[in-house]
Each structure stands twice: as structure tokens, then as C-alpha cells.
PDB file of N, CA and C in Angstrom:
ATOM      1  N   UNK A   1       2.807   0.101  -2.162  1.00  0.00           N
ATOM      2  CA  UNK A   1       2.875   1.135  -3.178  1.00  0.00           C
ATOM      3  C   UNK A   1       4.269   1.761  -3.180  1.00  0.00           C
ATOM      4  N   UNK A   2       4.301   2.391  -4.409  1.00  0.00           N
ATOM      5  CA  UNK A   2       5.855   2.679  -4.404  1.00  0.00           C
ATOM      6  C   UNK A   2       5.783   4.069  -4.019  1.00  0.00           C
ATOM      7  N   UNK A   3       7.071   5.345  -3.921  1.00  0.00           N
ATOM      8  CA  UNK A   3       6.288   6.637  -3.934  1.00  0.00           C
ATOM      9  C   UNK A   3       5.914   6.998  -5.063  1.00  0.00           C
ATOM     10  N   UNK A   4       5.501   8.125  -5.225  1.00  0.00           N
ATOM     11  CA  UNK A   4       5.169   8.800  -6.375  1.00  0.00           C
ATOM     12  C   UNK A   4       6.446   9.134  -6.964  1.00  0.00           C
ATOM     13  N   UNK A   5       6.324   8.724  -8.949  1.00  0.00           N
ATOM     14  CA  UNK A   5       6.711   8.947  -9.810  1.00  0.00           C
ATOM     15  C   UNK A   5       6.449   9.481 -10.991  1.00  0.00           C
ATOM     16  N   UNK A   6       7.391  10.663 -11.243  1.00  0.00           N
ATOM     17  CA  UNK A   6       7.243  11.430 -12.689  1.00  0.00           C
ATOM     18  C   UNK A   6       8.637  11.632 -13.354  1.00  0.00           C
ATOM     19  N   UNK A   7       8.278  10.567 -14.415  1.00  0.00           N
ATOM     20  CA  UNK A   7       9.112  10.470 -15.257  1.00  0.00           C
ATOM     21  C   UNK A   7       9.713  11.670 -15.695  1.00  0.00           C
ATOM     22  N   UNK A   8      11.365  11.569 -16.225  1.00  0.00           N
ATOM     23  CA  UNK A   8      12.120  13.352 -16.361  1.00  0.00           C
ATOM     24  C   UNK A   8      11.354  13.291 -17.916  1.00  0.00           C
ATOM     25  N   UNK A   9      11.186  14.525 -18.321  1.00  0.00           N
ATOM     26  CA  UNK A   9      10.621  14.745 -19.997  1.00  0.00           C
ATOM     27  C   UNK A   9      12.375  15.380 -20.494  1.00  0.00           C
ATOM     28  N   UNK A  10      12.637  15.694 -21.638  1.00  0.00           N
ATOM     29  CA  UNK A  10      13.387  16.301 -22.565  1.00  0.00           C
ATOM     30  C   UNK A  10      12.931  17.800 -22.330  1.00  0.00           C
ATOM     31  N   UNK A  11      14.235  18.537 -22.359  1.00  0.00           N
ATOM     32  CA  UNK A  11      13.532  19.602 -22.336  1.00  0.00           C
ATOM     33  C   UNK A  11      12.525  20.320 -23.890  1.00  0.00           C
ATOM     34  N   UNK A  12      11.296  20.750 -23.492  1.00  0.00           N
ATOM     35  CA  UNK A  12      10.254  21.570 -24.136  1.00  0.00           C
ATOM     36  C   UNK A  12       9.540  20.563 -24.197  1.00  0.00           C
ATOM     37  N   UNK A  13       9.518  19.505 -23.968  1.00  0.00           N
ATOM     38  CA  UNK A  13       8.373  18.694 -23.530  1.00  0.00           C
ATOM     39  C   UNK A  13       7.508  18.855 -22.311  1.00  0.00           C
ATOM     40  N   UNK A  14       6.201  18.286 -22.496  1.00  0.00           N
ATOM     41  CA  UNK A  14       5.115  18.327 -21.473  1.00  0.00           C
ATOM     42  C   UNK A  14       5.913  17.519 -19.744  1.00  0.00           C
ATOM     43  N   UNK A  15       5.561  18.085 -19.289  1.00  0.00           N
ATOM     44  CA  UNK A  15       5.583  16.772 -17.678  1.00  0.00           C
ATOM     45  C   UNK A  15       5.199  15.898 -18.080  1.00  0.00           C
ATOM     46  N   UNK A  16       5.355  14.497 -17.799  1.00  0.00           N
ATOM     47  CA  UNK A  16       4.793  13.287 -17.917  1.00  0.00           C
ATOM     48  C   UNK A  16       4.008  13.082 -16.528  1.00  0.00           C
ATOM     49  N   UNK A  17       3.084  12.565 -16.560  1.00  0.00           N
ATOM     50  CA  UNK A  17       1.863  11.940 -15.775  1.00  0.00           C
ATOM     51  C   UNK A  17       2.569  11.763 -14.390  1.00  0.00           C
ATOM     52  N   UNK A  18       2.304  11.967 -13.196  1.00  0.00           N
ATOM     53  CA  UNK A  18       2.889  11.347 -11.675  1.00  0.00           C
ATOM     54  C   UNK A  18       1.904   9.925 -11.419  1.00  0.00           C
ATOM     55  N   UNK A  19       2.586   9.106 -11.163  1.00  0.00           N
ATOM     56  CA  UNK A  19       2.117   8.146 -10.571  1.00  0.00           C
ATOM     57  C   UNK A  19       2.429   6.784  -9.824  1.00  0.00           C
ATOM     58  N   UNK A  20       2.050   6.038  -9.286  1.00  0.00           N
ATOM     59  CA  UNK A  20       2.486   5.027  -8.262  1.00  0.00           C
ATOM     60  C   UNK A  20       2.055   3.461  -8.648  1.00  0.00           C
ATOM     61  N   UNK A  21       3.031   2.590  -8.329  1.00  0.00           N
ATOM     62  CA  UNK A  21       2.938   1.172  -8.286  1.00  0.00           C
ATOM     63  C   UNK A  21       2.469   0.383  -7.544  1.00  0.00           C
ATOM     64  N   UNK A  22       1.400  -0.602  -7.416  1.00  0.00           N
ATOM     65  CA  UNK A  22       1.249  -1.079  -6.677  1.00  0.00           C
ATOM     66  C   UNK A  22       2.032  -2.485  -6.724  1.00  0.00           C
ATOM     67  N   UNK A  23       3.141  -2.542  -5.370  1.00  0.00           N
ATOM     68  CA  UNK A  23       4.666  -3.958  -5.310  1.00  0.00           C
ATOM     69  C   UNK A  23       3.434  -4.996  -5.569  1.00  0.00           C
ATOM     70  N   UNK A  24       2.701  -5.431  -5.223  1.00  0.00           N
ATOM     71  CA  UNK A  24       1.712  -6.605  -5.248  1.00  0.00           C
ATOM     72  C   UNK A  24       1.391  -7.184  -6.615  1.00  0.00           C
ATOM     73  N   UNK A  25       0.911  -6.275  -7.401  1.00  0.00           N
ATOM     74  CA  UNK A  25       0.103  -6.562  -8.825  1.00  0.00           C
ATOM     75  C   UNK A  25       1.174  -5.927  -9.581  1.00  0.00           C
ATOM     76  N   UNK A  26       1.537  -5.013  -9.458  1.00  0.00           N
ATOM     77  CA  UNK A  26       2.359  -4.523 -10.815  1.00  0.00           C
ATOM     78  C   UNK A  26       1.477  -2.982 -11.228  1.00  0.00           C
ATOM     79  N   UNK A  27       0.087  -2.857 -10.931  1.00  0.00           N
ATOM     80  CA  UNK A  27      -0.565  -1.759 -11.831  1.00  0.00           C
ATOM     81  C   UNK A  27      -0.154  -0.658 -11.238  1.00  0.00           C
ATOM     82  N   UNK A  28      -0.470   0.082 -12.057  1.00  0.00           N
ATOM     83  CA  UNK A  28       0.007   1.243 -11.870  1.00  0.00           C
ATOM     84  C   UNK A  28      -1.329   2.437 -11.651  1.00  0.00           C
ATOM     85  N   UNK A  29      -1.395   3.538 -10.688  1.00  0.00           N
ATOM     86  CA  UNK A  29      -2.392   3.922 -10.452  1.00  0.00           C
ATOM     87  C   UNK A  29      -1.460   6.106 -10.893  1.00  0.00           C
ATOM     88  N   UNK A  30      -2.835   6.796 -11.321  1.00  0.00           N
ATOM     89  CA  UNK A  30      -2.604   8.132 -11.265  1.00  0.00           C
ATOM     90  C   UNK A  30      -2.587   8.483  -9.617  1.00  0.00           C
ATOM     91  N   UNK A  31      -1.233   9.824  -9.524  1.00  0.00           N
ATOM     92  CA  UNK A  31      -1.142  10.490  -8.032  1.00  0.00           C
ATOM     93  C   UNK A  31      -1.648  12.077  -8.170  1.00  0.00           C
ATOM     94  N   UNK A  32      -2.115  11.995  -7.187  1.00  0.00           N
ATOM     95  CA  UNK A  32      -2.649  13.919  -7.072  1.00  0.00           C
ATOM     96  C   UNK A  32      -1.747  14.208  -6.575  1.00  0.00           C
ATOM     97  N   UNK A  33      -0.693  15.269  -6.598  1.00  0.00           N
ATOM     98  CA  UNK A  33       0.242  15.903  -5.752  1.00  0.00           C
ATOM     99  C   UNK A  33      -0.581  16.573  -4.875  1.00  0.00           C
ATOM    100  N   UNK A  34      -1.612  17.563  -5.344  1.00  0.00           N
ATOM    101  CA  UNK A  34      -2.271  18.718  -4.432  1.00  0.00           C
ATOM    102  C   UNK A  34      -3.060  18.239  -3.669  1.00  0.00           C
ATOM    103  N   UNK A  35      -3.781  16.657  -4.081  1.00  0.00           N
ATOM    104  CA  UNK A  35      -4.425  16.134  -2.899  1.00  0.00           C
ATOM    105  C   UNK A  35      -3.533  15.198  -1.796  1.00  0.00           C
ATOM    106  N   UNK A  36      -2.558  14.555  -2.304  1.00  0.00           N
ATOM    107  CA  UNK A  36      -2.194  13.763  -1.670  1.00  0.00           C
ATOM    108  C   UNK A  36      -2.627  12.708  -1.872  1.00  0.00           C
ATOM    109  N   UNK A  37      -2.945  11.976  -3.372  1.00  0.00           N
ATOM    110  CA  UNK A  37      -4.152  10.925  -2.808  1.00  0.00           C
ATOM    111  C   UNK A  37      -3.992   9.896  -4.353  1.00  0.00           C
ATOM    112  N   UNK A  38      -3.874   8.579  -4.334  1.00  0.00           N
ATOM    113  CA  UNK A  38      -3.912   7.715  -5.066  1.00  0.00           C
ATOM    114  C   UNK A  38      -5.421   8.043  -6.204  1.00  0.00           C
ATOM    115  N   UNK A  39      -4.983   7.618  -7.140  1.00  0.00           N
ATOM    116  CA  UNK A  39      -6.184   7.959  -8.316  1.00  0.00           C
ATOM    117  C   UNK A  39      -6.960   7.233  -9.386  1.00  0.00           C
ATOM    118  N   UNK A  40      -7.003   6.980 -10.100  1.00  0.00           N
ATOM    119  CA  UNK A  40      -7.600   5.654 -11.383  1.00  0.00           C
ATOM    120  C   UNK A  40      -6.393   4.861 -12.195  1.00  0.00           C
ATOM    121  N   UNK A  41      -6.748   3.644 -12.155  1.00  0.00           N
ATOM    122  CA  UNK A  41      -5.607   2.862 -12.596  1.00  0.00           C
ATOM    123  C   UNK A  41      -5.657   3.624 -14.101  1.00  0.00           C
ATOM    124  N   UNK A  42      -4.064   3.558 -14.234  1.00  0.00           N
ATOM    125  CA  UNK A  42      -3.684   4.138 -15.599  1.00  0.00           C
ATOM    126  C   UNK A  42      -3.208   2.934 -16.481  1.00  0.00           C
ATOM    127  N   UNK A  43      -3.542   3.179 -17.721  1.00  0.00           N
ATOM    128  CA  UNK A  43      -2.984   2.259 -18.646  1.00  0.00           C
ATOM    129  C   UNK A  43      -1.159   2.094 -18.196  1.00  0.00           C
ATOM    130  N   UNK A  44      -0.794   0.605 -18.616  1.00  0.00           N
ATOM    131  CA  UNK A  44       0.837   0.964 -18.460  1.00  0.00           C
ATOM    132  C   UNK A  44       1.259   0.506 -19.966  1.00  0.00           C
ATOM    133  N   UNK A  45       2.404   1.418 -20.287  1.00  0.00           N
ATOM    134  CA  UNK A  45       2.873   1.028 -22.022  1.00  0.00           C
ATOM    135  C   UNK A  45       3.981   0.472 -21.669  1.00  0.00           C
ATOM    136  N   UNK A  46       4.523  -0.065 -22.548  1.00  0.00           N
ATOM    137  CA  UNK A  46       5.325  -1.536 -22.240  1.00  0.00           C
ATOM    138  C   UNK A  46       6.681  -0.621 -22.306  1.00  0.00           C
ATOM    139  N   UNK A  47       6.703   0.583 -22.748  1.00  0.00           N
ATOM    140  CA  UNK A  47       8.557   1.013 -22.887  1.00  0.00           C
ATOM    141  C   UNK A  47       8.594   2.082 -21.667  1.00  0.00           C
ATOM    142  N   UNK A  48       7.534   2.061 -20.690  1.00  0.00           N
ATOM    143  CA  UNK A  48       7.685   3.084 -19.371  1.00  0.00           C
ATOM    144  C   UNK A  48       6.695   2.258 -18.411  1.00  0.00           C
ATOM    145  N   UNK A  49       7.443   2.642 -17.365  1.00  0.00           N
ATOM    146  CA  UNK A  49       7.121   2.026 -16.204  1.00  0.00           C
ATOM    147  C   UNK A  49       8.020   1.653 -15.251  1.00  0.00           C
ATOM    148  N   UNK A  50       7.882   1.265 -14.036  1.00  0.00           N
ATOM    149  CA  UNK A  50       8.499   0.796 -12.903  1.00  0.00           C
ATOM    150  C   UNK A  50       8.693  -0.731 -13.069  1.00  0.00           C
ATOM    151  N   UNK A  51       7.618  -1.594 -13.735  1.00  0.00           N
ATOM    152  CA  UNK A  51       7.515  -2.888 -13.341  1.00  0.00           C
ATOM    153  C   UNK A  51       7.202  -3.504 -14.576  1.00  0.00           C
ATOM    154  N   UNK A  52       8.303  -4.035 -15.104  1.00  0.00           N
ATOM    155  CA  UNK A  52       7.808  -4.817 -16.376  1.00  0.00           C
ATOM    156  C   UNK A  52       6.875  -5.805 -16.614  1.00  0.00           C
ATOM    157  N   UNK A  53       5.890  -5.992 -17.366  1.00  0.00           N
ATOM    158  CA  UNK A  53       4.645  -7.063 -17.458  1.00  0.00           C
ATOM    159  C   UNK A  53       4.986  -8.372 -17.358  1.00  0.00           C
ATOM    160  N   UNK A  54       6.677  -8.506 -18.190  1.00  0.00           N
ATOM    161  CA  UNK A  54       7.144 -10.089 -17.845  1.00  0.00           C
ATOM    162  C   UNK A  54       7.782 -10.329 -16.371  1.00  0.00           C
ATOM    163  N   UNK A  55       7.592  -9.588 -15.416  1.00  0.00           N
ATOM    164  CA  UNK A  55       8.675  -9.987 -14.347  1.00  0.00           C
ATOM    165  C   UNK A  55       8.151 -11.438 -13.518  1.00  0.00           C
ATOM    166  N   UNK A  56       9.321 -12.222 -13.147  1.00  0.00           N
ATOM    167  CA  UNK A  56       8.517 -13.348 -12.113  1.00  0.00           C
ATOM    168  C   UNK A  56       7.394 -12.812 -11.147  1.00  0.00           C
ATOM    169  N   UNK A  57       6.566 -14.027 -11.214  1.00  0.00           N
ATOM    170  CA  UNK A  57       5.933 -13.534 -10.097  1.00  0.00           C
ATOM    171  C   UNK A  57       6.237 -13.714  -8.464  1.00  0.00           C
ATOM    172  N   UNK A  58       5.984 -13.506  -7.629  1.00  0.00           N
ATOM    173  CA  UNK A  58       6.832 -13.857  -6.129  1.00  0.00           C
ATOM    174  C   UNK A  58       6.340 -15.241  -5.637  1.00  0.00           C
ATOM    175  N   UNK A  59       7.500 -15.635  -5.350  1.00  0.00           N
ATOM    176  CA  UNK A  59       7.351 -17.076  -4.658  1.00  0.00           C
ATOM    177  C   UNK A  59       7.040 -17.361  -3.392  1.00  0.00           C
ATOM    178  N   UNK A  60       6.445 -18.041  -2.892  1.00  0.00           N
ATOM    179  CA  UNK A  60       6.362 -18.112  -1.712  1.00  0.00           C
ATOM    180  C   UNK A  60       7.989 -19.146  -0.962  1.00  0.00           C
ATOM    181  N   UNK A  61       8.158 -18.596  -0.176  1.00  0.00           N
ATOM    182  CA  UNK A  61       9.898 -18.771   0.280  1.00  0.00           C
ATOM    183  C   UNK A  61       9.245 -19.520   2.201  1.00  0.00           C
ATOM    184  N   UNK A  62       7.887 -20.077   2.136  1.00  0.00           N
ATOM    185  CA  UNK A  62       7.935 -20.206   3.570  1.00  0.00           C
ATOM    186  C   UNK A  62       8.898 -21.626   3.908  1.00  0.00           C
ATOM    187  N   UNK A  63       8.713 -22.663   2.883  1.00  0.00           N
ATOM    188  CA  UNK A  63       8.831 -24.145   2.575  1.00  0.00           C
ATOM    189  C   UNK A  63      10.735 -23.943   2.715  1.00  0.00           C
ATOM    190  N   UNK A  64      11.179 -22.860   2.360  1.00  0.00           N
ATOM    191  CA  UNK A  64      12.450 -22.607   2.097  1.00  0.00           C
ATOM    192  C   UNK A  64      13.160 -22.624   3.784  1.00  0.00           C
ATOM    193  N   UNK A  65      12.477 -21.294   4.325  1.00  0.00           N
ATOM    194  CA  UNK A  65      13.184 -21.566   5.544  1.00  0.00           C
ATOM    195  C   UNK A  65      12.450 -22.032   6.340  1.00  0.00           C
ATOM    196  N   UNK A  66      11.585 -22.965   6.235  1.00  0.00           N
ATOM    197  CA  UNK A  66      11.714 -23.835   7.408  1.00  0.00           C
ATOM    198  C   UNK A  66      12.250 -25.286   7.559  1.00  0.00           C
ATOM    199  N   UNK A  67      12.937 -25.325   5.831  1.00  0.00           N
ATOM    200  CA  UNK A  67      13.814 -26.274   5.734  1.00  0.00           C
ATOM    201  C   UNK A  67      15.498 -25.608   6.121  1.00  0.00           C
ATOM    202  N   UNK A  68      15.122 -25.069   6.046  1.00  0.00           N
ATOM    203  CA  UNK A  68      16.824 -24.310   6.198  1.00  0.00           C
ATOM    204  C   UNK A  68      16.133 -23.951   8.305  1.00  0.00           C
ATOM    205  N   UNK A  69      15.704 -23.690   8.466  1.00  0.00           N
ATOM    206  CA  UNK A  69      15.484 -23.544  10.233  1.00  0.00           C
ATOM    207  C   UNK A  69      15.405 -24.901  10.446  1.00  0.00           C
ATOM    208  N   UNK A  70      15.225 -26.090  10.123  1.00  0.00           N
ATOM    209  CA  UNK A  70      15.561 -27.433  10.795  1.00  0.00           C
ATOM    210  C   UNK A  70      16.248 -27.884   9.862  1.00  0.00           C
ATOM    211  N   UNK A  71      17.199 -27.560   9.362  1.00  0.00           N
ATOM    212  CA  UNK A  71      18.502 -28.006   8.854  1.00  0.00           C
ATOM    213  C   UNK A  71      20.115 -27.897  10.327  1.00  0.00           C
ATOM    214  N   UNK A  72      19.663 -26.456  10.770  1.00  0.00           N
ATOM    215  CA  UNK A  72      20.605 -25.933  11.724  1.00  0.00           C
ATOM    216  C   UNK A  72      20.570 -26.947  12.776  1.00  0.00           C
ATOM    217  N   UNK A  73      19.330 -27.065  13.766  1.00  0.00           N
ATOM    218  CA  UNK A  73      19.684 -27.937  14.585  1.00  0.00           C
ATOM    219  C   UNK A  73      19.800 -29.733  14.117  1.00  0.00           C
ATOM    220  N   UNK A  74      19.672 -29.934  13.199  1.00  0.00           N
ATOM    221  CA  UNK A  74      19.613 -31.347  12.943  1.00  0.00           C
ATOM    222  C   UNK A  74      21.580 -31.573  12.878  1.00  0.00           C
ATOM    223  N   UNK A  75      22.159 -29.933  12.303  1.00  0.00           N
ATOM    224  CA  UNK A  75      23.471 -30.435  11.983  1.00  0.00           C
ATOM    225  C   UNK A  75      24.156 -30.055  13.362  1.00  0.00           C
ATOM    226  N   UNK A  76      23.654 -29.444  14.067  1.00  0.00           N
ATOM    227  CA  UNK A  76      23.790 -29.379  15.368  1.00  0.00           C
ATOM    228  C   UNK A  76      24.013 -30.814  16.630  1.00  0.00           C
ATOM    229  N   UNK A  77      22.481 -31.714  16.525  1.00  0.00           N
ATOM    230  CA  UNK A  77      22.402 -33.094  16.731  1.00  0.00           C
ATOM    231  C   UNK A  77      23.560 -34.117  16.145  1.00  0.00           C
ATOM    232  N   UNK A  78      23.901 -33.874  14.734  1.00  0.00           N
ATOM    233  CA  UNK A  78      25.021 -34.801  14.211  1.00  0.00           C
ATOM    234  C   UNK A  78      26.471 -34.509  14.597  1.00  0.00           C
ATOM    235  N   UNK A  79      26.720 -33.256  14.801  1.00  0.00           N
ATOM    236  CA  UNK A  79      27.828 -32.865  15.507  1.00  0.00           C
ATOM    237  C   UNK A  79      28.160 -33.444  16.482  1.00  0.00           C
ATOM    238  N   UNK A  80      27.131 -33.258  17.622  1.00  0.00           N
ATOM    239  CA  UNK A  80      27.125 -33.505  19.159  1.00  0.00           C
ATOM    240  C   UNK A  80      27.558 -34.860  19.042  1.00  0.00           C
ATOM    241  N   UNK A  81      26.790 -36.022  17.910  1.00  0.00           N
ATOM    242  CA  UNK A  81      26.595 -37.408  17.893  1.00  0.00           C
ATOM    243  C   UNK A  81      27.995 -37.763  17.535  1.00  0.00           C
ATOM    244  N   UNK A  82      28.335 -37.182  16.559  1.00  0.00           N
ATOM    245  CA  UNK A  82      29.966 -37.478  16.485  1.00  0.00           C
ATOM    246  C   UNK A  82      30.827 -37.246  17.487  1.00  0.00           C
ATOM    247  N   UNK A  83      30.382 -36.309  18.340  1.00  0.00           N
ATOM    248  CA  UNK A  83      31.896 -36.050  18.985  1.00  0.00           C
ATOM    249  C   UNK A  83      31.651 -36.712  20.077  1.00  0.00           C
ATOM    250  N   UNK A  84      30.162 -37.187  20.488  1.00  0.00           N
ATOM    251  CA  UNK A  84      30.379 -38.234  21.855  1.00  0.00           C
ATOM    252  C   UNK A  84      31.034 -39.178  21.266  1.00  0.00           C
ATOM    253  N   UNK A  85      30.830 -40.110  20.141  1.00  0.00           N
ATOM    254  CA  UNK A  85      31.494 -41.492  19.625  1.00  0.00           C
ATOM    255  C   UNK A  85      32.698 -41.575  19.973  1.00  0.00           C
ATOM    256  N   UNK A  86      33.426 -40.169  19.391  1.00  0.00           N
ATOM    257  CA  UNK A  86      34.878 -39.794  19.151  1.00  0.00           C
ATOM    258  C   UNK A  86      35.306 -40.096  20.782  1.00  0.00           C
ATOM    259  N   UNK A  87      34.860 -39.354  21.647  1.00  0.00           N
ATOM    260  CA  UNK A  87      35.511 -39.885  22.732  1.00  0.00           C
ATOM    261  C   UNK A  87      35.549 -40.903  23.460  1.00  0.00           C
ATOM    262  N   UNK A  88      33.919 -41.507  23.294  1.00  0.00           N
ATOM    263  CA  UNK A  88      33.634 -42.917  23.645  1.00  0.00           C
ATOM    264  C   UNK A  88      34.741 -44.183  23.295  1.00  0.00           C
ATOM    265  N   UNK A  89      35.168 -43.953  22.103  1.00  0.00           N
ATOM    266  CA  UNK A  89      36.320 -44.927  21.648  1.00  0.00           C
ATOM    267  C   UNK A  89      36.975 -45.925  22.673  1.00  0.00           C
ATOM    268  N   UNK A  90      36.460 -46.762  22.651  1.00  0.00           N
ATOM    269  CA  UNK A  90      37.277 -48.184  23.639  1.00  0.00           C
ATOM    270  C   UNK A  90      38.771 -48.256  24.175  1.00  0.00           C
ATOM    271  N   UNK A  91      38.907 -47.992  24.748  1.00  0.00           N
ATOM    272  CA  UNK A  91      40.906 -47.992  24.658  1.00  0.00           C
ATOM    273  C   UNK A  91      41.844 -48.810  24.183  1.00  0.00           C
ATOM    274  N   UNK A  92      42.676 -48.787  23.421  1.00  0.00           N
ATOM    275  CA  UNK A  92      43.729 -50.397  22.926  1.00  0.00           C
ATOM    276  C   UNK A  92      43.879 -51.361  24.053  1.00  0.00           C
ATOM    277  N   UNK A  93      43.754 -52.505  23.927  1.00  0.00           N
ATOM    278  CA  UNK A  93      44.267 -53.478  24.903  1.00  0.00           C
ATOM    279  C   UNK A  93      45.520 -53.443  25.216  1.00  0.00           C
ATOM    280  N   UNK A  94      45.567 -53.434  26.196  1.00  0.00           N
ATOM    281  CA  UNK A  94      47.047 -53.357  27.212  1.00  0.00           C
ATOM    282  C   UNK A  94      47.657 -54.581  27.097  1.00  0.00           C
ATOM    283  N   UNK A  95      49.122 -55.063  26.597  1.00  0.00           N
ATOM    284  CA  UNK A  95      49.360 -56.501  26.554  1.00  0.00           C
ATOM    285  C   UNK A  95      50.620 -56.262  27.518  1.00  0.00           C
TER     286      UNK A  95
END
């Protein structure tokens, strides 16, 4: 949840509504200040809000690094493999 939000009004306008996001879904729920306490999902209108209706949805990123966490030691292994070769090198024949 996000904290509580109340939009600024113009002045001689009403307060606008307090209320909170839920990061997960997007909805948006009414806040009690005097209770402290999350309240009934509120309609959301498309020109106010925290979280626009088109935003991506979240990806799952596990496939990501655990290709990128065995990327490190594999280039680690090819390193090592090169630089034994490199010294291994046969010596020129002595004539």
C-alpha cells in the first residue's frame, strides 16, 4: 500500500477524498485519518490517481537473474581456461 493520499484542491474548493493504493493491483481503497484504518474500494477516474489503468503489468525477473548469476562464474571458468592455455604454450624449438 502506498501512504495515504489527498489530492491538493484549488483554492474554495472541497478537500478531495484521502486515500491509498494498493502496489499489487492498482485499486485504490478510501483512508480514515481519525481511525487510522484502510476503507471500501473507491471507484478510480481515469484523469486522478496514483496508478494508471494502462501501466505494464510486473514481470517476473526470477529467469533474469539466474541467468545473469550463472553467467558470472561461467565467464569466470573461461577466463581461468584461457589463461592456463596462454601459459601452457610449448616453447620454440631450439636449433
Amino acid at each position: 500500500m502506498t501512504r495515504p493520499i489527498t489530492p491538493v484542491s484549488k483554492p474554495g474548493e472541497p478537500a478531495s477524498e484521502t486515500y491509498v493504493v494498493c502496489l499489487d493491483c492498482g485499486r485504490q481503497f478510501a483512508y480514515d485519518w481519525d481511525h487510522m484504518r484502510v476503507g471500501k474500494p473507491i471507484a478510480r477516474s481515469a484523469d486522478a490517481g496514483v496508478l494508471r489503468p494502462d501501466m505494464p503489468k510486473k514481470t517476473d525477473s526470477r529467469l533474469k537473474w539466474a541467468l545473469l548469476g550463472s553467467a558470472v562464474p561461467l565467464g569466470m571458468m573461461l577466463g581461468n581456461t584461457l589463461r592456463t592455455r596462454k601459459r601452457e604454450k610449448p616453447a620454440p624449438p631450439k636449433r
